[in-house]
PDB file of N, CA and C in Angstrom:
ATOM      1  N   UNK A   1       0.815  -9.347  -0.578  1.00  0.00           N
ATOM      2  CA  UNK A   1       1.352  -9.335  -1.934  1.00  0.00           C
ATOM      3  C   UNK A   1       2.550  -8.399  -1.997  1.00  0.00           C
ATOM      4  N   UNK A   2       3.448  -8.664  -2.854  1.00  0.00           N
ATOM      5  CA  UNK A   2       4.944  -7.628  -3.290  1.00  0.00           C
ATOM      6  C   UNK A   2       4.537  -7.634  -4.300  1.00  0.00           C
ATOM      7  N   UNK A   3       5.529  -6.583  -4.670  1.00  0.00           N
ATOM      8  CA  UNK A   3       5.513  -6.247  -6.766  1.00  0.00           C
ATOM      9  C   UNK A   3       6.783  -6.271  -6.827  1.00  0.00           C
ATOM     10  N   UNK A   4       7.160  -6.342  -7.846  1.00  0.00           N
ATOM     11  CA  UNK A   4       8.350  -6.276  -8.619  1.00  0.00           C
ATOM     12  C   UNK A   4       7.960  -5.506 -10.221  1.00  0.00           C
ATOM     13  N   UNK A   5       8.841  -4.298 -10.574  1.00  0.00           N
ATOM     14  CA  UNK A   5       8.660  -3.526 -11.670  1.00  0.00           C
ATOM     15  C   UNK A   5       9.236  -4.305 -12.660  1.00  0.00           C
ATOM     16  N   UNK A   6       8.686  -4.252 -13.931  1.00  0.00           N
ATOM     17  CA  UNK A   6       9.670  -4.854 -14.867  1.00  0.00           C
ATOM     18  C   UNK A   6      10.588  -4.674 -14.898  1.00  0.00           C
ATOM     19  N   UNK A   7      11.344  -3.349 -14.738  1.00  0.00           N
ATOM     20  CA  UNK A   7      12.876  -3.231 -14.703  1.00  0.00           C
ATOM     21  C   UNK A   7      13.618  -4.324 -13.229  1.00  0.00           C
ATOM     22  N   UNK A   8      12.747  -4.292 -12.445  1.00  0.00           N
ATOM     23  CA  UNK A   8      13.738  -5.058 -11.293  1.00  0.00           C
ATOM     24  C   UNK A   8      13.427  -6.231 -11.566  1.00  0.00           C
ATOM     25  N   UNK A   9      12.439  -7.339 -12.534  1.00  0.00           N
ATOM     26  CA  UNK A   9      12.396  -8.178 -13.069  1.00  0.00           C
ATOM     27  C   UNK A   9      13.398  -8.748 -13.984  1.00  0.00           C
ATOM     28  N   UNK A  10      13.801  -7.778 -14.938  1.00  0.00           N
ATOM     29  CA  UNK A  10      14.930  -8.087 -15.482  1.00  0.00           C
ATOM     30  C   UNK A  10      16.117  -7.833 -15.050  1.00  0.00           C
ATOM     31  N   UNK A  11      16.366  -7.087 -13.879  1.00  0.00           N
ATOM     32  CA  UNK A  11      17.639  -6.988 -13.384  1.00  0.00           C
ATOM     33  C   UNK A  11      17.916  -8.260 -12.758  1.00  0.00           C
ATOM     34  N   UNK A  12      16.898  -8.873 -12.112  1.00  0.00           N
ATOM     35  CA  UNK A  12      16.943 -10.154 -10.881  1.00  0.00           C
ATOM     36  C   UNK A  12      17.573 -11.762 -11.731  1.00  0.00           C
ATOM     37  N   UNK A  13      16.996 -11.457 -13.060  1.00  0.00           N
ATOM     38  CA  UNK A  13      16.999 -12.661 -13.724  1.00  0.00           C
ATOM     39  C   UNK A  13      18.131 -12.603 -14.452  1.00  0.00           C
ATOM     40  N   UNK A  14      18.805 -10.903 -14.684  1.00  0.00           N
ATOM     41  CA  UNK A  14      20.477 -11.216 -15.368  1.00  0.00           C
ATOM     42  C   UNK A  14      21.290 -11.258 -14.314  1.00  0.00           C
ATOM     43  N   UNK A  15      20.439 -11.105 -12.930  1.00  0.00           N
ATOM     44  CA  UNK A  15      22.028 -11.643 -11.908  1.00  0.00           C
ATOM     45  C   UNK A  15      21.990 -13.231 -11.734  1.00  0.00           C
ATOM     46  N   UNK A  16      21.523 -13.802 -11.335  1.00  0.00           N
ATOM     47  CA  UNK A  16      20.772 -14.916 -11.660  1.00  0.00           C
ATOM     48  C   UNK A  16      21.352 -15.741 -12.835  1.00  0.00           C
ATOM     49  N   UNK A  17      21.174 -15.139 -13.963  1.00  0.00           N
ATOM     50  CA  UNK A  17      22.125 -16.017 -14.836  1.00  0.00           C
ATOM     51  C   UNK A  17      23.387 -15.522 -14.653  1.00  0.00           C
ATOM     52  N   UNK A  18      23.691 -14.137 -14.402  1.00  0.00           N
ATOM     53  CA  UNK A  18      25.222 -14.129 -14.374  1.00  0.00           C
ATOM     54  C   UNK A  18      25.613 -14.838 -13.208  1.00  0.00           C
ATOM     55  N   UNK A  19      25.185 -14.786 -12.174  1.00  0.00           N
ATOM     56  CA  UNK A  19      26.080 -15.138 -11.139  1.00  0.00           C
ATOM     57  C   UNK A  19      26.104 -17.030 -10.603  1.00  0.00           C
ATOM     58  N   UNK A  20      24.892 -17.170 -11.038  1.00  0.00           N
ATOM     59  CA  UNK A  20      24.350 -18.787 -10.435  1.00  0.00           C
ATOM     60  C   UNK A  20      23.795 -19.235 -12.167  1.00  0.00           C
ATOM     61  N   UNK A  21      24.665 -19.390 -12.708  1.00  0.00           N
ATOM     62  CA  UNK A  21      24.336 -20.239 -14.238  1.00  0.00           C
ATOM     63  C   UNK A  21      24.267 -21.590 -13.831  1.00  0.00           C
ATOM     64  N   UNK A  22      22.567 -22.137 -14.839  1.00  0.00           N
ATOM     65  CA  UNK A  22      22.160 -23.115 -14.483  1.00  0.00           C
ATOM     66  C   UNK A  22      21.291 -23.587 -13.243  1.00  0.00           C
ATOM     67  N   UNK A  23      21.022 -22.270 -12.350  1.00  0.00           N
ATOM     68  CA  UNK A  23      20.197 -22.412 -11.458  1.00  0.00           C
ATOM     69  C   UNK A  23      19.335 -21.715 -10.894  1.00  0.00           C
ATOM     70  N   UNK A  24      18.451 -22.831 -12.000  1.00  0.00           N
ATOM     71  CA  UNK A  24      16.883 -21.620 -12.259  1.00  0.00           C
ATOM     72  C   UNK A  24      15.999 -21.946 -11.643  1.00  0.00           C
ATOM     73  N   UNK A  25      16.640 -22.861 -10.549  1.00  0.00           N
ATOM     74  CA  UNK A  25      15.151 -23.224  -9.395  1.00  0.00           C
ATOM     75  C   UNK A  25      15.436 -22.220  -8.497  1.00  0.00           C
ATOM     76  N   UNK A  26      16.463 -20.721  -8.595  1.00  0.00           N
ATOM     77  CA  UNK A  26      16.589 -20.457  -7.474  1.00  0.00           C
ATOM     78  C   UNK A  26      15.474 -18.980  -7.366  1.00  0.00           C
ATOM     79  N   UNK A  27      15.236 -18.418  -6.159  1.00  0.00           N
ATOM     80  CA  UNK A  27      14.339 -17.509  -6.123  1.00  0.00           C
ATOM     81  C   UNK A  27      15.123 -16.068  -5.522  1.00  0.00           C
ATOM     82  N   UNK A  28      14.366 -15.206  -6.080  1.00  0.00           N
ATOM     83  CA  UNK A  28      14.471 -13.600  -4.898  1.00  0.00           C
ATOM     84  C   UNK A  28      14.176 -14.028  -4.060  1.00  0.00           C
ATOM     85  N   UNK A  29      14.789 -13.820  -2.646  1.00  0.00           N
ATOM     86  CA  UNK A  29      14.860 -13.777  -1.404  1.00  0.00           C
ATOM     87  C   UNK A  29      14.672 -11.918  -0.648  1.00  0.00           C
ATOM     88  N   UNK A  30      13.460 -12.015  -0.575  1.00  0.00           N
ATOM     89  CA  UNK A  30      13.581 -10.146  -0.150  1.00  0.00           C
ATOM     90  C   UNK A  30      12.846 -10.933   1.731  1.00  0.00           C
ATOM     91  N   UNK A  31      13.535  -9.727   2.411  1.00  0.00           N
ATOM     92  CA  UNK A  31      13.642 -10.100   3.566  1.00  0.00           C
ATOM     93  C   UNK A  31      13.803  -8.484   4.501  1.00  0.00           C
ATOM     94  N   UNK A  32      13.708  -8.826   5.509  1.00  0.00           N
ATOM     95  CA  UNK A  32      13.542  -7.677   6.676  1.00  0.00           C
ATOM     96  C   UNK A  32      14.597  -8.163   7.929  1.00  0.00           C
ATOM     97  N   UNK A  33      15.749  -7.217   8.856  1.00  0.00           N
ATOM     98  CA  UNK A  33      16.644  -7.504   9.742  1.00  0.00           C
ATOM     99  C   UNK A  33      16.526  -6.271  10.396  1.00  0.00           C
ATOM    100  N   UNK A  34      16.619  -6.586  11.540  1.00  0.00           N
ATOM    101  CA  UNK A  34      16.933  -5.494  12.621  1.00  0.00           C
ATOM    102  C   UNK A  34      18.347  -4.576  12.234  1.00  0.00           C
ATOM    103  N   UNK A  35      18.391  -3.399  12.249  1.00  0.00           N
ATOM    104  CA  UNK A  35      19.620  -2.401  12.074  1.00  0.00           C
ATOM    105  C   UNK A  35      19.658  -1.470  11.106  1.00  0.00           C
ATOM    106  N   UNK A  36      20.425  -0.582  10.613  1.00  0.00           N
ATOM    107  CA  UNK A  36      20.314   0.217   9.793  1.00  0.00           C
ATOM    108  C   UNK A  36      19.799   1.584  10.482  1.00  0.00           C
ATOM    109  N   UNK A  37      19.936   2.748  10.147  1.00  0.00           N
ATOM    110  CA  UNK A  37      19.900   3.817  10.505  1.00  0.00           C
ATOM    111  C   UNK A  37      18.570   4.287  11.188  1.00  0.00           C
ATOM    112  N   UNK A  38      17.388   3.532  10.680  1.00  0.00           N
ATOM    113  CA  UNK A  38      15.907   3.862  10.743  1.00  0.00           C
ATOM    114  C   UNK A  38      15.306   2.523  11.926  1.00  0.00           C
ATOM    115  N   UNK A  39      16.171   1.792  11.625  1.00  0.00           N
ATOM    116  CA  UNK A  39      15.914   0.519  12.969  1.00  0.00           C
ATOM    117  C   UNK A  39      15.409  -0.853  12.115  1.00  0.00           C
ATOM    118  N   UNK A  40      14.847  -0.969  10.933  1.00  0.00           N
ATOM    119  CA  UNK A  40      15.023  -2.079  10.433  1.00  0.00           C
ATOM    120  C   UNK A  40      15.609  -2.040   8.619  1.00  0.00           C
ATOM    121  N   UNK A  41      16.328  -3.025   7.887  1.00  0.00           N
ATOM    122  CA  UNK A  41      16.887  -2.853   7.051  1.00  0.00           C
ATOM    123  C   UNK A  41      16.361  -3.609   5.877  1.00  0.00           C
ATOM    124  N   UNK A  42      16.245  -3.804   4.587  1.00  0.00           N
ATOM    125  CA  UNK A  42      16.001  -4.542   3.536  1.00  0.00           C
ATOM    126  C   UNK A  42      17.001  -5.687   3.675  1.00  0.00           C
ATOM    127  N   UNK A  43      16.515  -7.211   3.136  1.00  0.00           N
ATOM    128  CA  UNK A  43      17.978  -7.779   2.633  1.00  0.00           C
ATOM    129  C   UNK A  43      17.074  -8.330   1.330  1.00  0.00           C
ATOM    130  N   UNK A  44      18.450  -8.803   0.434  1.00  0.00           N
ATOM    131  CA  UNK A  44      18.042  -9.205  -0.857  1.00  0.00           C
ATOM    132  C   UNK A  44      19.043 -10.092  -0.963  1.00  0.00           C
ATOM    133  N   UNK A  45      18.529 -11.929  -1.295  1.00  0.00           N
ATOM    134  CA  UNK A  45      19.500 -12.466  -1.968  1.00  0.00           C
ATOM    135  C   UNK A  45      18.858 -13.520  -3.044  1.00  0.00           C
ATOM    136  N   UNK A  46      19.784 -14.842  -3.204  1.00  0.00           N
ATOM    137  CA  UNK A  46      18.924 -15.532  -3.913  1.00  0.00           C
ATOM    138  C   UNK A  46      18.853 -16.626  -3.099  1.00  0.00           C
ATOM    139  N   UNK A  47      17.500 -17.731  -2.945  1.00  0.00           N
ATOM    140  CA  UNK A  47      17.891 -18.782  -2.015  1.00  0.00           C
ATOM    141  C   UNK A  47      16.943 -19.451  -2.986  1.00  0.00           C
ATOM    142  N   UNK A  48      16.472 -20.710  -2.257  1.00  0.00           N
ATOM    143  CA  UNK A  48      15.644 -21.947  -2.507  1.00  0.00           C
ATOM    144  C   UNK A  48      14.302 -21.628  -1.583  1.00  0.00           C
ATOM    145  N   UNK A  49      13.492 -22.229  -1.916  1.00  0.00           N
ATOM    146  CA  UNK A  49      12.100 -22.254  -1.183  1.00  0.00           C
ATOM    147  C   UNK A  49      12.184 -22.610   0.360  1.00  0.00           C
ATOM    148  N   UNK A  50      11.889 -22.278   0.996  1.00  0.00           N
ATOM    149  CA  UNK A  50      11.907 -22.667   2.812  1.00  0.00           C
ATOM    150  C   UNK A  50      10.446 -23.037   2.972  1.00  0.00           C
ATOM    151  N   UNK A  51       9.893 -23.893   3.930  1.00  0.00           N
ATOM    152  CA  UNK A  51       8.880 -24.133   4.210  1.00  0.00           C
ATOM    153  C   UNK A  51       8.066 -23.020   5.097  1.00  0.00           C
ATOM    154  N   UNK A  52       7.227 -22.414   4.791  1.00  0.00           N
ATOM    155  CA  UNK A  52       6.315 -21.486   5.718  1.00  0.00           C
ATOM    156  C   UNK A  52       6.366 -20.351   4.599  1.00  0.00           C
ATOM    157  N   UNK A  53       7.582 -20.222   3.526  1.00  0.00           N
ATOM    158  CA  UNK A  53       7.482 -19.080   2.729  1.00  0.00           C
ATOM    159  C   UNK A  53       6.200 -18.377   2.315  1.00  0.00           C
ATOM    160  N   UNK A  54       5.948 -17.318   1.857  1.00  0.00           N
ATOM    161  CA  UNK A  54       5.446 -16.726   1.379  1.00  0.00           C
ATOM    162  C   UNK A  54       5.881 -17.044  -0.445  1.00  0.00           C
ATOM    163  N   UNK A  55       5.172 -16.853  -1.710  1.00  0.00           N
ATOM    164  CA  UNK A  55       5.969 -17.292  -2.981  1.00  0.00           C
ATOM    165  C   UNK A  55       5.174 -16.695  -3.722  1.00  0.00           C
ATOM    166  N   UNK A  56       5.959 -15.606  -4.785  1.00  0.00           N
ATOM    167  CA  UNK A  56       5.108 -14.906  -5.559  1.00  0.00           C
ATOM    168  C   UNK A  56       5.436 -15.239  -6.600  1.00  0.00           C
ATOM    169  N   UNK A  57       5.022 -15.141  -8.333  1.00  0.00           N
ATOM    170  CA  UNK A  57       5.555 -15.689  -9.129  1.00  0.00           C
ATOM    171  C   UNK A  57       5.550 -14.358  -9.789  1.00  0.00           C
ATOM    172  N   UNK A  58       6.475 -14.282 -10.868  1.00  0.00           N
ATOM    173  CA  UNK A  58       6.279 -12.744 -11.958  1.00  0.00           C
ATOM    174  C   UNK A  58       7.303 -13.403 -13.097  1.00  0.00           C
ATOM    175  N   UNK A  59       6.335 -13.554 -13.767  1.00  0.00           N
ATOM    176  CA  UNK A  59       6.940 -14.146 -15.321  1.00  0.00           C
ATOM    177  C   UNK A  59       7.742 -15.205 -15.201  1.00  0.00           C
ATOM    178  N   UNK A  60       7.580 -16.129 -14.091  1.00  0.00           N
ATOM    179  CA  UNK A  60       8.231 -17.236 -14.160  1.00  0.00           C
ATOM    180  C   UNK A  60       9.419 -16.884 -12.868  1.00  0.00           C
ATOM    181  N   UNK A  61       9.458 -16.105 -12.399  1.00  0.00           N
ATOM    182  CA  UNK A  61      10.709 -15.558 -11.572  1.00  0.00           C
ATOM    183  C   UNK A  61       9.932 -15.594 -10.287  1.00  0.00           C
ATOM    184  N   UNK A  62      10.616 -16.992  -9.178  1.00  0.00           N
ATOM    185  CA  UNK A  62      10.099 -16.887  -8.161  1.00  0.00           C
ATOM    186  C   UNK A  62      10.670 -15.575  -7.160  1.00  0.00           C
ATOM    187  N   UNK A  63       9.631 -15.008  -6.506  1.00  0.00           N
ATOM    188  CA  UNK A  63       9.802 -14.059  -4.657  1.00  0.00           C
ATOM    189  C   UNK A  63       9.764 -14.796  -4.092  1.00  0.00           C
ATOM    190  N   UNK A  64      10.435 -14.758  -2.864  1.00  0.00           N
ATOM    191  CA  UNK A  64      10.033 -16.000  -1.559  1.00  0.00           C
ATOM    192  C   UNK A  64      10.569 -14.647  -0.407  1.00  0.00           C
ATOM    193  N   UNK A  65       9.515 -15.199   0.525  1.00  0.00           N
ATOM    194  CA  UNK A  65       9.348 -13.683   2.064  1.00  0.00           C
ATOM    195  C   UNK A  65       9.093 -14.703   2.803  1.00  0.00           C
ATOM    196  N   UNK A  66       9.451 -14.807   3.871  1.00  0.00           N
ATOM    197  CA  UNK A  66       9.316 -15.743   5.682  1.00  0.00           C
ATOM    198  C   UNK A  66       8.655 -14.742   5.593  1.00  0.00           C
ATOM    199  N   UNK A  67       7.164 -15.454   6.857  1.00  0.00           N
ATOM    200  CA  UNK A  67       6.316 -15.224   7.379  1.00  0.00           C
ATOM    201  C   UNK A  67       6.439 -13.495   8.209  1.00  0.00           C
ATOM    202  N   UNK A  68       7.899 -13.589   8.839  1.00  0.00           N
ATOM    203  CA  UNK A  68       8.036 -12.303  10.352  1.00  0.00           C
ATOM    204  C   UNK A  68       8.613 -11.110   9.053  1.00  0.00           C
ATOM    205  N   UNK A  69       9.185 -11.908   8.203  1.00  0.00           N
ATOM    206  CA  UNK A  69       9.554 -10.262   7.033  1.00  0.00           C
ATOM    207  C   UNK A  69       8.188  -9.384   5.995  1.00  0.00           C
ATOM    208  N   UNK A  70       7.107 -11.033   5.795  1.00  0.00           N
ATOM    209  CA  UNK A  70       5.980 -10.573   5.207  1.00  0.00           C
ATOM    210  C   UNK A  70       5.362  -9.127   5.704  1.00  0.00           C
ATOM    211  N   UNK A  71       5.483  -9.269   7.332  1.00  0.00           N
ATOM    212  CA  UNK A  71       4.301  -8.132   8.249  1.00  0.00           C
ATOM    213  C   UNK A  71       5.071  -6.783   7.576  1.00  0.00           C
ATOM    214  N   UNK A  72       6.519  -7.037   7.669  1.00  0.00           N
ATOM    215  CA  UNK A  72       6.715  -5.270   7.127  1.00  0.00           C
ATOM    216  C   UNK A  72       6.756  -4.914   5.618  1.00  0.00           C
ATOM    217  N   UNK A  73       6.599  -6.289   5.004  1.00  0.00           N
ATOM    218  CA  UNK A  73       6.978  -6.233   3.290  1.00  0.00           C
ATOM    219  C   UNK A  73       6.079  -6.265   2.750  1.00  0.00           C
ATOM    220  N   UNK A  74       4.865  -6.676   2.780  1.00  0.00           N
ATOM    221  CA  UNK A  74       3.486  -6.968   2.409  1.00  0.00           C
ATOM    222  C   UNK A  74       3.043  -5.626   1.865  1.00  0.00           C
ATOM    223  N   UNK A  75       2.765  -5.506   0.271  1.00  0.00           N
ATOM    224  CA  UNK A  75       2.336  -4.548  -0.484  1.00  0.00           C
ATOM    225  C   UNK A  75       3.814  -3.213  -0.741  1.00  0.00           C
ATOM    226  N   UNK A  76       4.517  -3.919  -0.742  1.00  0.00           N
ATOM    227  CA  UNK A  76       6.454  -3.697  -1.340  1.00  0.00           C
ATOM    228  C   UNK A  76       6.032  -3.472  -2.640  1.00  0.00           C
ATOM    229  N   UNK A  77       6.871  -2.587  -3.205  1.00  0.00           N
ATOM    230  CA  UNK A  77       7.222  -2.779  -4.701  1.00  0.00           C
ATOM    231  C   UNK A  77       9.019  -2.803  -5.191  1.00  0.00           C
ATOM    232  N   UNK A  78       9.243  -3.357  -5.330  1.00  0.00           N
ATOM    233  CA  UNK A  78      11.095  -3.548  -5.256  1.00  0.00           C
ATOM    234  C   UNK A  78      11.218  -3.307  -7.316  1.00  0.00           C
ATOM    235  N   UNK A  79      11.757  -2.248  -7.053  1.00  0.00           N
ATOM    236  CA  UNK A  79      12.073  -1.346  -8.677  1.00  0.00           C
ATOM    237  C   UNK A  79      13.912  -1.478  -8.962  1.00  0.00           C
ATOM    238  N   UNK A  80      13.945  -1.275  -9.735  1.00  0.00           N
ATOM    239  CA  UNK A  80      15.637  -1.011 -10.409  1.00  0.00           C
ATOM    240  C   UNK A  80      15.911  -0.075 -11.302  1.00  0.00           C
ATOM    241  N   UNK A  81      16.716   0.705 -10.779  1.00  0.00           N
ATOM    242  CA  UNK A  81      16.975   1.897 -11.529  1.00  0.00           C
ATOM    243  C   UNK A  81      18.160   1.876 -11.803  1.00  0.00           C
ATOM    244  N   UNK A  82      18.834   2.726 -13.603  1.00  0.00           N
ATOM    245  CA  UNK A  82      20.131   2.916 -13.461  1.00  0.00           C
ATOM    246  C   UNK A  82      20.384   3.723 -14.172  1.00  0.00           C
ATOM    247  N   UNK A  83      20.530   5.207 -13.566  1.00  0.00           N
ATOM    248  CA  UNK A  83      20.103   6.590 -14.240  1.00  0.00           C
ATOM    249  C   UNK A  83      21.745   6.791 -13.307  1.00  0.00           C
ATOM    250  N   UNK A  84      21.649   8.138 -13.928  1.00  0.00           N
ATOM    251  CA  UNK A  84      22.995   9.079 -13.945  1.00  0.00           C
ATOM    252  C   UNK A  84      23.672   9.018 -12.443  1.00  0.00           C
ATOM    253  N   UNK A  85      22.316   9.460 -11.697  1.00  0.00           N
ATOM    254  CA  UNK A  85      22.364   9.429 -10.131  1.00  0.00           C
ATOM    255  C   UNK A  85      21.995   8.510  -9.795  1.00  0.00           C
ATOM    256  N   UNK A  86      21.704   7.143 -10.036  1.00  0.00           N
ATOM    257  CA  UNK A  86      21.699   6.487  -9.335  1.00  0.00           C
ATOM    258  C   UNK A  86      21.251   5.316  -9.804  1.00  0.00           C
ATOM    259  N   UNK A  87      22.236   3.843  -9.293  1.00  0.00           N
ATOM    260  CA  UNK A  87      21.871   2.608  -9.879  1.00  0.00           C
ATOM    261  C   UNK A  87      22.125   1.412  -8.530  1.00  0.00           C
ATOM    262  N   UNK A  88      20.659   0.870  -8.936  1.00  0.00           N
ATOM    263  CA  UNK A  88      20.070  -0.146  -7.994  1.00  0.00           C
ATOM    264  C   UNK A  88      18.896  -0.441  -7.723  1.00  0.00           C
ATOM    265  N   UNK A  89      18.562  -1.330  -6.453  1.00  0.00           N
ATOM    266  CA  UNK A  89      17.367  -1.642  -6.116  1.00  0.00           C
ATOM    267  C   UNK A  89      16.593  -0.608  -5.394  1.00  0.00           C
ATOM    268  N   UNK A  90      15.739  -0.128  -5.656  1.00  0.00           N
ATOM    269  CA  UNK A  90      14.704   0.548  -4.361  1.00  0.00           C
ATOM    270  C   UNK A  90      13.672  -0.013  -4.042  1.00  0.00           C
ATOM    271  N   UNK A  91      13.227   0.342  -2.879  1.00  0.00           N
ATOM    272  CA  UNK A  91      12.320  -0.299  -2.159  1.00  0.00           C
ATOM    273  C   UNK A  91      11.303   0.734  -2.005  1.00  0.00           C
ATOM    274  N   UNK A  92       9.993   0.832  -2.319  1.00  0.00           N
ATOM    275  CA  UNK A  92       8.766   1.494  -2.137  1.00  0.00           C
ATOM    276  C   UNK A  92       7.967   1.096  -1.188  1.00  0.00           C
ATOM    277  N   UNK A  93       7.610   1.282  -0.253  1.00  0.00           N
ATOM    278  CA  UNK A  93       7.413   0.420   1.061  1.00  0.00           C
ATOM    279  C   UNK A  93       5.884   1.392   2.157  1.00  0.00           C
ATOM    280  N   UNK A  94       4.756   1.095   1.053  1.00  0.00           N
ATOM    281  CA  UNK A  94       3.593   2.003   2.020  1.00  0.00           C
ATOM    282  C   UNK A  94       3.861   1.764   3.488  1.00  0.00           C
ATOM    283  N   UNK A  95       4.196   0.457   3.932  1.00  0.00           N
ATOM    284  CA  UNK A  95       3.665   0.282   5.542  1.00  0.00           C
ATOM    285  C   UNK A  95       5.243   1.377   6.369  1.00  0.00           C
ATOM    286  N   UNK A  96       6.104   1.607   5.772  1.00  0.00           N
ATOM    287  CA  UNK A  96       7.416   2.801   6.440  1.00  0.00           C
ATOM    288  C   UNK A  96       6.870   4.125   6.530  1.00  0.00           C
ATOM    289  N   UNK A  97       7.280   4.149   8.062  1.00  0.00           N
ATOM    290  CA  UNK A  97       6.550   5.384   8.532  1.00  0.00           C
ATOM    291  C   UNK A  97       7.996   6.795   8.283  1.00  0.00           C
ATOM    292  N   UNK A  98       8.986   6.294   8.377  1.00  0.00           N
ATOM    293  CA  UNK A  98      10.339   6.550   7.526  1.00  0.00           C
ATOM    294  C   UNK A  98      11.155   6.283   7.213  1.00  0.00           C
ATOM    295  N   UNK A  99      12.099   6.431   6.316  1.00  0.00           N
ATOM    296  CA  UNK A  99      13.268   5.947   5.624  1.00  0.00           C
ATOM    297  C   UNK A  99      14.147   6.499   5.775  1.00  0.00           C
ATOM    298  N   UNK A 100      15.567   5.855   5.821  1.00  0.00           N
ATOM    299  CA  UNK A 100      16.781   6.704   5.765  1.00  0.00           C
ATOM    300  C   UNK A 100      16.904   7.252   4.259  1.00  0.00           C
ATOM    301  N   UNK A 101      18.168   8.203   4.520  1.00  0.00           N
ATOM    302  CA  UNK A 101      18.476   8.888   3.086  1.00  0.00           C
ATOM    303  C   UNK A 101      18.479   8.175   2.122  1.00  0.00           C
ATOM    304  N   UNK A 102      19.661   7.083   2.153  1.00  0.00           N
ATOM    305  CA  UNK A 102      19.878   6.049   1.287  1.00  0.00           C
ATOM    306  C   UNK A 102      18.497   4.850   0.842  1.00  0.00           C
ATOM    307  N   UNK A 103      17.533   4.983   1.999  1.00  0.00           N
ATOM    308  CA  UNK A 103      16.637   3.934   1.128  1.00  0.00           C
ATOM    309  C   UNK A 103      16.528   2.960   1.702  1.00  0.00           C
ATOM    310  N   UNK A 104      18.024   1.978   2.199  1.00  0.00           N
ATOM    311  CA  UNK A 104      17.661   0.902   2.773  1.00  0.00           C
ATOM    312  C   UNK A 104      17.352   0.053   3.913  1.00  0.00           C
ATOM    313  N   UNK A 105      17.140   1.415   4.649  1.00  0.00           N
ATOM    314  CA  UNK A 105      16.447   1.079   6.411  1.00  0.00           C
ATOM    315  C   UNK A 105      14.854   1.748   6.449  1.00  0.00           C
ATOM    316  N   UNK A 106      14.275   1.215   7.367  1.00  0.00           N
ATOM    317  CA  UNK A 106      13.221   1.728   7.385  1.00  0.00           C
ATOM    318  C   UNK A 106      12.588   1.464   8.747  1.00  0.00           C
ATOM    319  N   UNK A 107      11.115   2.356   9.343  1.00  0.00           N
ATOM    320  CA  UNK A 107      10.451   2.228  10.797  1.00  0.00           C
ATOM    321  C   UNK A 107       9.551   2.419  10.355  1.00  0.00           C
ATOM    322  N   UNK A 108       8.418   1.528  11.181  1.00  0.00           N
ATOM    323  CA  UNK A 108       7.383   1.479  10.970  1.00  0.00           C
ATOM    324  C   UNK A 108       6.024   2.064  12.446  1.00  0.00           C
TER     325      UNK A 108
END
């Protein structure tokens, strides 16, 4: 399972309409890649359903995770913040044994 906070719920769904108007079959795409400071990295985009996905639903707003990104994402919480210091996605990630400064690499 992933979470998504209400705030990164509503952030996902005004990019979504801002950026891809009219296409509301499309989903969060949260994902895992080799690189980044800690040795593996977050990615985030929007795609369509792939076969083997993983598919979470939250208020109507599809997640979709491939199977090899599930093992490190599984029990994620992906939040949005946009405070003084700092605006964006974070990633809360029990199974990271550490994180870079910035947040978006991680080892397990």
């Amino acid at each position: 399972m992933v979470s998504l906070t209400p705030e990164a719920i509503k952030e996902v769904r005004r990019m979504i309409e801002s950026e891809h108007p009219g296409k509301a079959d499309l989903g969060l795409r949260m994902g895992v890649k080799g690189g980044g400071c800690s040795g593996l990295s977050y990615s985030l985009n929007f795609d369509q359903k792939h076969e083997g996905d993983n598919e979470f639903d939250f208020e109507g707003l599809k997640v979709l995770v491939d199977p090899k990104s599930f093992l490190y994402l599984e029990g994620i919480t992906l939040d949005y913040v946009d405070t003084l210091q700092a605006k964006g996605f974070r990633f809360v990630n029990p199974n990271a044994a550490k994180s870079c400064g910035c947040g978006e690499s991680f080892s397990v």
